[in-house]
N, C-alpha and C. Protein backbone atom coordinates (compact mmCIF):
# COMPACT_ATOMS: atom_id res chain seq x y z
N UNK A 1 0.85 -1.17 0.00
CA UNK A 1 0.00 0.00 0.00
C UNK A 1 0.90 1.24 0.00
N UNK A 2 0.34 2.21 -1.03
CA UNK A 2 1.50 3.29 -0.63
C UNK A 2 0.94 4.43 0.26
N UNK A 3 2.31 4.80 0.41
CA UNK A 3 2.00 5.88 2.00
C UNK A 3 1.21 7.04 1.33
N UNK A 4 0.07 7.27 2.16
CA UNK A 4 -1.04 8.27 1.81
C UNK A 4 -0.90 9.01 3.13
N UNK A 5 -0.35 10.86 2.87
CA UNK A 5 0.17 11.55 3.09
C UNK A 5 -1.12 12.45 4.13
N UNK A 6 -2.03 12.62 3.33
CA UNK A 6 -3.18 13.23 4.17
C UNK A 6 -4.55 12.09 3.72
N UNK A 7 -5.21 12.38 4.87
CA UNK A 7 -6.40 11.45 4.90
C UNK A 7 -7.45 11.64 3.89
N UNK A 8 -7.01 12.93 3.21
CA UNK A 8 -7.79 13.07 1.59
C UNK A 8 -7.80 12.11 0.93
N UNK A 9 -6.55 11.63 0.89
CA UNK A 9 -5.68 10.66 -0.04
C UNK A 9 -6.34 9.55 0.47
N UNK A 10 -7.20 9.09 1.28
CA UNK A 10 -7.84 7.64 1.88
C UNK A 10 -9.02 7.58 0.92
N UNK A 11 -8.94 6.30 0.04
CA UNK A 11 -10.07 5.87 -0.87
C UNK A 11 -11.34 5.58 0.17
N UNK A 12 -10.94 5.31 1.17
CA UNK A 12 -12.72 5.15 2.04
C UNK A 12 -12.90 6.66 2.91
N UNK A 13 -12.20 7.44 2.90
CA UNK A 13 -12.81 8.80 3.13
C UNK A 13 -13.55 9.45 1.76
N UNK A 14 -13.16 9.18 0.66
CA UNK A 14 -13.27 9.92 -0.84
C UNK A 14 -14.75 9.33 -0.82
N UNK A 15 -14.87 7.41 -0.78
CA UNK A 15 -16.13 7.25 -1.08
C UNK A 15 -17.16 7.69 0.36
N UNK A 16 -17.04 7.85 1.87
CA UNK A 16 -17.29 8.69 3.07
C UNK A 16 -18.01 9.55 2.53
N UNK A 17 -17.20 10.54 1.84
CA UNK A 17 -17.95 11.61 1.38
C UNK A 17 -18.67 11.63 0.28
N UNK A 18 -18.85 10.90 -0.68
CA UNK A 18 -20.06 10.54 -1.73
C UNK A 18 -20.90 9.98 -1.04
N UNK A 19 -21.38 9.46 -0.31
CA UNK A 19 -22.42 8.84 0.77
C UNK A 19 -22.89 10.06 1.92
N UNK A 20 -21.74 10.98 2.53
CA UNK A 20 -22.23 12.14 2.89
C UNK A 20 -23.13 12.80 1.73
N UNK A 21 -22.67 13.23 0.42
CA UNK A 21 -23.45 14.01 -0.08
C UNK A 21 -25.29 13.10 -0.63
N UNK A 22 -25.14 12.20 -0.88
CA UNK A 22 -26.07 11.21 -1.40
C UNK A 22 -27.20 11.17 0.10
N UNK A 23 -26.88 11.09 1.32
CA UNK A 23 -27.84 11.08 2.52
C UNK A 23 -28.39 12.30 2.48
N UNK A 24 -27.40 13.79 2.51
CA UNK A 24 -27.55 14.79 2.66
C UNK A 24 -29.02 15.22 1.77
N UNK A 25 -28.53 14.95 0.40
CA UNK A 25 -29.47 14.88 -0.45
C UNK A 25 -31.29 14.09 -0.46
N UNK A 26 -30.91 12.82 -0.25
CA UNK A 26 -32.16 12.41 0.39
C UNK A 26 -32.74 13.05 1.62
N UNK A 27 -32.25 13.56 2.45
CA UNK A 27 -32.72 14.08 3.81
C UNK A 27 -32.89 15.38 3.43
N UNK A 28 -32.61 16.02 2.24
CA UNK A 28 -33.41 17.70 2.32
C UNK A 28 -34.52 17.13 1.34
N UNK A 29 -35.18 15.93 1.24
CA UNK A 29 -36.18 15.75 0.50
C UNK A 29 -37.89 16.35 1.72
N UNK A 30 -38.56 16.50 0.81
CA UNK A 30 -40.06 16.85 2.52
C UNK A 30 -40.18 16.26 3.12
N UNK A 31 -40.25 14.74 2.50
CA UNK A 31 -40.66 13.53 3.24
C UNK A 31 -40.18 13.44 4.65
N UNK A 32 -38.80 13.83 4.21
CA UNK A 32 -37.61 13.57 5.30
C UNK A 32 -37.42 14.72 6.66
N UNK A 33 -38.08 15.72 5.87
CA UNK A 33 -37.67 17.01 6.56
C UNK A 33 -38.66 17.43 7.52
N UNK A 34 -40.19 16.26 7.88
CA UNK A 34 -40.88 16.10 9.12
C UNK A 34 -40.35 15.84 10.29
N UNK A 35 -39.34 14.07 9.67
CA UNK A 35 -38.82 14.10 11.05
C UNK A 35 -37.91 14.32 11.26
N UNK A 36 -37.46 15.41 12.08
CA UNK A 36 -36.48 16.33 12.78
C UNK A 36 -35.66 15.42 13.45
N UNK A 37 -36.23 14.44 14.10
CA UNK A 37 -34.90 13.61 14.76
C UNK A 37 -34.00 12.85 14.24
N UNK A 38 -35.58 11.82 13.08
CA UNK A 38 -34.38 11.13 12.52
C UNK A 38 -33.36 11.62 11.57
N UNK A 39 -33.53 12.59 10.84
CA UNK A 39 -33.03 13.65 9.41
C UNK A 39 -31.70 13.98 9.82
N UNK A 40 -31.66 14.60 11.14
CA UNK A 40 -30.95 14.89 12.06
C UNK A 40 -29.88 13.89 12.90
N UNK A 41 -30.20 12.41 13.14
CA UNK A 41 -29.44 11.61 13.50
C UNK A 41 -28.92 11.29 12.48
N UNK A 42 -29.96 10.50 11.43
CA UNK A 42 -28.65 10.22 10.25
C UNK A 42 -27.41 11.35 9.36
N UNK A 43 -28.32 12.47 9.66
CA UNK A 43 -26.86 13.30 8.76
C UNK A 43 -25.72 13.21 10.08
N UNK A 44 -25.94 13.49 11.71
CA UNK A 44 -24.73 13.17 12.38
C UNK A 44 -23.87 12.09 12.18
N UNK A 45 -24.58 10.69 11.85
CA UNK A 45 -23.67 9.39 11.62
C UNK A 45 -23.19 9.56 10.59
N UNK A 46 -23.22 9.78 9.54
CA UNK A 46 -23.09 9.98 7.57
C UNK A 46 -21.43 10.70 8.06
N UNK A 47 -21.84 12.15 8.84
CA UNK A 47 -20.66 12.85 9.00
C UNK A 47 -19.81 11.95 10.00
N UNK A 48 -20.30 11.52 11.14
CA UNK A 48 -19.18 10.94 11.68
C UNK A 48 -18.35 10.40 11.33
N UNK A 49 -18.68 9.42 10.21
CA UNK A 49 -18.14 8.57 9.37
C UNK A 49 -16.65 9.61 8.65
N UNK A 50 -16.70 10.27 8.00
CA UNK A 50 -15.72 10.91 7.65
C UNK A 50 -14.93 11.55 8.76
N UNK A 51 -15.32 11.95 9.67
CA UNK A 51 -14.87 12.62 10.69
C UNK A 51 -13.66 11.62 11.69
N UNK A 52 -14.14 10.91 12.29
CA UNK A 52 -13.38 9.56 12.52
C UNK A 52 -12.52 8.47 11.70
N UNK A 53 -12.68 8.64 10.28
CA UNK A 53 -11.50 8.37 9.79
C UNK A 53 -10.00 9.79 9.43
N UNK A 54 -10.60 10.69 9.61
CA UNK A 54 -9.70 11.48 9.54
C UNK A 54 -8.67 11.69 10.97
N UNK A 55 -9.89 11.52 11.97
CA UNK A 55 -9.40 11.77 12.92
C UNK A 55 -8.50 10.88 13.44
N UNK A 56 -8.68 9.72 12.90
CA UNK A 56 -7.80 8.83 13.30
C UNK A 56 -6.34 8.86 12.55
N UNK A 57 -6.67 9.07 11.28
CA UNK A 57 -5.78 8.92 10.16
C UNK A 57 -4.55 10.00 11.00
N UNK A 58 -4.82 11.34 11.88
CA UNK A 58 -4.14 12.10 12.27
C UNK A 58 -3.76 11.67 13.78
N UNK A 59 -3.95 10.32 14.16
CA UNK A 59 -3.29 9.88 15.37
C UNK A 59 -1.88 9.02 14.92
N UNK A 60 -1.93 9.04 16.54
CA UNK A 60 0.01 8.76 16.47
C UNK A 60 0.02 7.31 16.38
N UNK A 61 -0.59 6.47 16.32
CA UNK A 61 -0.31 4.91 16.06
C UNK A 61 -1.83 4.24 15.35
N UNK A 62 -0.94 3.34 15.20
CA UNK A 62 -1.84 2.31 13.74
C UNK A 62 -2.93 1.91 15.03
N UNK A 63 -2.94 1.63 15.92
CA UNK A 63 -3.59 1.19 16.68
C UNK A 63 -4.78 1.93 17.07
N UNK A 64 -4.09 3.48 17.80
CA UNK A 64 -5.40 4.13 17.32
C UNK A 64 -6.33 4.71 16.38
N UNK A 65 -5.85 4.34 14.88
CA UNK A 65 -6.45 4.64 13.89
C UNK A 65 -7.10 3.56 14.17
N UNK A 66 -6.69 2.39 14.13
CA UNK A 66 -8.16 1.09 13.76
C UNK A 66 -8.77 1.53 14.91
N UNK A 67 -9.03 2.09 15.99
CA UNK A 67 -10.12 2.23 17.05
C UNK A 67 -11.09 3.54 15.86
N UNK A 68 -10.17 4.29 15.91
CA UNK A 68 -11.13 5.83 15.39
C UNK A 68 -12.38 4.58 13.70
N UNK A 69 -11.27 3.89 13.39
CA UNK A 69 -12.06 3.13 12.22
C UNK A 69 -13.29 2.08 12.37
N UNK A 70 -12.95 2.01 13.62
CA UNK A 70 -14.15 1.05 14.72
C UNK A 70 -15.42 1.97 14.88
N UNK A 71 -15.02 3.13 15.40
CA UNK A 71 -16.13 4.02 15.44
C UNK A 71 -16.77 4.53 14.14
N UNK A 72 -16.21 4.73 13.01
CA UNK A 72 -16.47 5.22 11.94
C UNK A 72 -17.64 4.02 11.05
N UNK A 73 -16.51 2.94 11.55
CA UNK A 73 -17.82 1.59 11.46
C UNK A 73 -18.71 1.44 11.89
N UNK A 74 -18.92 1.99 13.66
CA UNK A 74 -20.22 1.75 13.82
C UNK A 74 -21.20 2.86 13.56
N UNK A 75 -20.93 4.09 13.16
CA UNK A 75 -21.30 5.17 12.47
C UNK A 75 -22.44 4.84 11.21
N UNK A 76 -21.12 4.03 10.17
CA UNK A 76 -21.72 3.41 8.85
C UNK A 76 -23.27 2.26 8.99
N UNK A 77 -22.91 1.81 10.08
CA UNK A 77 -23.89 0.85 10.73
C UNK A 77 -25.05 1.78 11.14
N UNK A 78 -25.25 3.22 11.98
CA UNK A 78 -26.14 3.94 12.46
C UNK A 78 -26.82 4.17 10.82
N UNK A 79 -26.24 4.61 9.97
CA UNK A 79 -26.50 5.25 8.60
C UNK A 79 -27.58 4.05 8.09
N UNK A 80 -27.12 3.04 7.79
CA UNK A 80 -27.63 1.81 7.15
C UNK A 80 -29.35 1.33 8.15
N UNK A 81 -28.98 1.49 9.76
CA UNK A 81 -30.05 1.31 10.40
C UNK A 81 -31.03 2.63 10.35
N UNK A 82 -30.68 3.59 10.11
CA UNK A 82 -31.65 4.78 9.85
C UNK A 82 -32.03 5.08 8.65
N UNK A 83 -31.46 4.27 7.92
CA UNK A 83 -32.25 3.96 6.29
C UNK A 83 -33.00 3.01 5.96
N UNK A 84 -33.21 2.10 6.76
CA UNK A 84 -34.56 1.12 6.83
C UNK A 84 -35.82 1.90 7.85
N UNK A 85 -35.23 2.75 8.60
CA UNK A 85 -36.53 3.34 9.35
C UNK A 85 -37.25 4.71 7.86
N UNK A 86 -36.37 5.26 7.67
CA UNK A 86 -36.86 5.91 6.49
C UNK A 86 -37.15 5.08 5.92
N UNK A 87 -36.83 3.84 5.00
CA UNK A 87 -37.38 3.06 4.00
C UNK A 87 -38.67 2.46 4.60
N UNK A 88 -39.11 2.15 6.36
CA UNK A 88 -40.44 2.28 6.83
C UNK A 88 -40.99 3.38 6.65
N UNK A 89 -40.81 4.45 7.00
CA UNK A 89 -41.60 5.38 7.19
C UNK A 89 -42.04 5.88 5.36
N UNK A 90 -41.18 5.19 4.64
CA UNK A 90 -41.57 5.92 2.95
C UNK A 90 -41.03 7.31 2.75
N UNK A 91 -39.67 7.51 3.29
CA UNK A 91 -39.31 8.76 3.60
C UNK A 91 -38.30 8.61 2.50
N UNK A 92 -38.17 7.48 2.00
CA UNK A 92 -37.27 7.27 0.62
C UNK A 92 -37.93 6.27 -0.45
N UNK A 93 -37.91 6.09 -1.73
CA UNK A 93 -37.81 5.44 -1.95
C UNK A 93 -36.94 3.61 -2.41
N UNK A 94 -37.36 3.07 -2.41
CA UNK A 94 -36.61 1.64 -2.35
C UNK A 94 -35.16 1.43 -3.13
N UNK A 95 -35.50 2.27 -4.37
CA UNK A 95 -34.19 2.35 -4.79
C UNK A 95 -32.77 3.05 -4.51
N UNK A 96 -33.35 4.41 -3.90
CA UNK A 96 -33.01 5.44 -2.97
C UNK A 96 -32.41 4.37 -1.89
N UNK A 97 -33.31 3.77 -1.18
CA UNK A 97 -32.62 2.99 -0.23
C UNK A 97 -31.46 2.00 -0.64
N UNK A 98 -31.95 0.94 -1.56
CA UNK A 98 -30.96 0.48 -2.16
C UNK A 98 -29.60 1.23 -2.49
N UNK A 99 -29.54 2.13 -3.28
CA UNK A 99 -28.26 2.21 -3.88
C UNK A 99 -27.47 3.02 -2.29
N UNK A 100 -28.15 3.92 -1.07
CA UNK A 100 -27.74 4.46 -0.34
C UNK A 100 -26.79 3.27 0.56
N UNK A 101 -27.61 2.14 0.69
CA UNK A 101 -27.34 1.00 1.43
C UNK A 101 -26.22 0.65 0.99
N UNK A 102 -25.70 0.20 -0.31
CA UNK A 102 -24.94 -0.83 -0.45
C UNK A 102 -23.73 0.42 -0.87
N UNK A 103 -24.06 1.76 -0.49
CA UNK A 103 -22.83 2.72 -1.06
C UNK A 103 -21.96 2.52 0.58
N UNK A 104 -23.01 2.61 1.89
CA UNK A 104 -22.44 2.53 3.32
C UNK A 104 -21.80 1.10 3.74
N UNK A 105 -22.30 0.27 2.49
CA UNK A 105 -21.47 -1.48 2.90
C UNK A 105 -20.35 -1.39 2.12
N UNK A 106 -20.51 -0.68 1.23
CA UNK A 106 -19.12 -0.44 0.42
C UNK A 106 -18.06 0.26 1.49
N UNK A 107 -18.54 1.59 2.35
CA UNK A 107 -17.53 2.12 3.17
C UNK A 107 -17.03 1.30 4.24
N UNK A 108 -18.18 0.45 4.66
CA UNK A 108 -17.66 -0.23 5.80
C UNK A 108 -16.48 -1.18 5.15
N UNK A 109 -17.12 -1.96 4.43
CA UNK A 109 -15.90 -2.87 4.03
C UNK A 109 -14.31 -2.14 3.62
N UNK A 110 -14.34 -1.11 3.37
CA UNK A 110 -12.51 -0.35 2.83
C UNK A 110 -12.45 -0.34 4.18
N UNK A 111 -13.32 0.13 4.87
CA UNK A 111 -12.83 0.65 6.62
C UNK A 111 -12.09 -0.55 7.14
N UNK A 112 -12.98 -1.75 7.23
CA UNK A 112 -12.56 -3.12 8.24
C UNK A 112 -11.43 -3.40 7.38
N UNK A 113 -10.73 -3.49 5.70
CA UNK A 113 -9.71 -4.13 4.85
C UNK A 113 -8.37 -3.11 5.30
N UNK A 114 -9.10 -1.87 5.76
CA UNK A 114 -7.47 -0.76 6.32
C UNK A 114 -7.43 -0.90 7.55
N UNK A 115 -8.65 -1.46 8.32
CA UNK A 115 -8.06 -1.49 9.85
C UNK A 115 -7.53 -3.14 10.09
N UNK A 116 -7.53 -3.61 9.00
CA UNK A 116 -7.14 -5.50 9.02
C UNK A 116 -5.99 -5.13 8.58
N UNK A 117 -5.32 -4.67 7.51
CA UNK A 117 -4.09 -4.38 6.77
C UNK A 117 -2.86 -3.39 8.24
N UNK A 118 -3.58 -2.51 8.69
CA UNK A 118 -2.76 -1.98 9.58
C UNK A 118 -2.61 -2.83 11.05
N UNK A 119 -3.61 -3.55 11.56
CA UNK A 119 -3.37 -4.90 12.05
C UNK A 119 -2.22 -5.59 11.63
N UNK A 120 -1.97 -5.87 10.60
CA UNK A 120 -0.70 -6.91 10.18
C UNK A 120 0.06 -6.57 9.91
N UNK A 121 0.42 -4.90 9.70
CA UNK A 121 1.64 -3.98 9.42
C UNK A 121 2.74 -4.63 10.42
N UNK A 122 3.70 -4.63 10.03
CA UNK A 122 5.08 -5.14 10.81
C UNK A 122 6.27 -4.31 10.58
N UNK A 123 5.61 -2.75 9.83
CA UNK A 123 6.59 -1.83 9.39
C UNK A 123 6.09 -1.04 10.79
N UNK A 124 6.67 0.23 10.57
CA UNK A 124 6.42 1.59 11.35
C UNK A 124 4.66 1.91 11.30
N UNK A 125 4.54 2.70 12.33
CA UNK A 125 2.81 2.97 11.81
C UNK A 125 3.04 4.20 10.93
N UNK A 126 1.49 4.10 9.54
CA UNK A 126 1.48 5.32 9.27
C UNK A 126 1.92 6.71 9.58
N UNK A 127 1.34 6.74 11.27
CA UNK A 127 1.73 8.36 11.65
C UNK A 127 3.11 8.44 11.37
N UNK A 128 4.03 7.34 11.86
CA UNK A 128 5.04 7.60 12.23
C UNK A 128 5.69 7.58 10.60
N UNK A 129 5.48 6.80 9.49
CA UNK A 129 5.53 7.56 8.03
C UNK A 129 5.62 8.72 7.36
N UNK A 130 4.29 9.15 7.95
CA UNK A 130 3.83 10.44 7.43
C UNK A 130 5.13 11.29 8.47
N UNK A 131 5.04 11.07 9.59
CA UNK A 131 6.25 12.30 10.59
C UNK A 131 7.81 12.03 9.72
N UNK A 132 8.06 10.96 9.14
CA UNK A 132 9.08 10.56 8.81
C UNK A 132 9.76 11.37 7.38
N UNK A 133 7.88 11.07 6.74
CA UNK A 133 8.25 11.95 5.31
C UNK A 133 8.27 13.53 5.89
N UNK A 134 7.75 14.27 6.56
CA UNK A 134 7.59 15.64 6.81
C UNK A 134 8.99 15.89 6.62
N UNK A 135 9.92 15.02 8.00
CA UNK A 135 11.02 15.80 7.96
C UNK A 135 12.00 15.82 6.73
């Protein structure tokens, strides 16, 4: 894997944020924009999701990145469970749900394959890469 310098550079933050904009989008629909709580919980998880891989990506060991990637996972998981309550409530449609669904199984899975890969790293951690290239 090559060394990715800022967490821009992370292919599951890039697709993070196509799934941010794709929820965002369904949730300024009317349907959506009754209920205040849920509209409101899922855009917090959608963002967490990006938020926690960055945040991790900017910690000092591989170790605590796969935690921040744990959370970001169970984030992706809040997203996916608040899109079957919209897909009850008819606050989306099915296909809407569909393609939203399998865009957040897509994130989870890069998430768990970089926090499995940095698991088995036997080099330096990332941070300590990235501090390495700075200087």
């Amino acid at each position: 894997m090559p060394t990715v310098k800022r967490f821009e550079g992370l292919e599951c933050w890039q697709k993070a944020g196509e799934l941010t904009k794709a929820v965002y989008q369904v949730t300024c629909r009317a349907s959506f924009q009754k209920d205040f709580a849920l509209r409101d919980q899922i855009r917090r998880a959608r963002v967490s999701i990006m938020l926690n891989i960055a945040e991790g990506f900017a910690g000092r060991t591989d170790r605590e990145f796969r935690q921040f990637l744990a959370h970001a996972h169970g984030s992706c998981a809040e997203v996916q469970a608040a899109l079957y309550v919209g897909l009850d409530q008819r606050y989306l449609p099915e296909g809407a749900f569909n393609a939203l669904y399998a865009s957040a199984e897509e994130v989870s899975k890069m998430m768990l394959s970089l926090g499995n890969y940095l698991g088995r790293r036997t080099t330096p951690s990332l941070a300590a890469e990235r501090r390495h290239d700075d200087s």
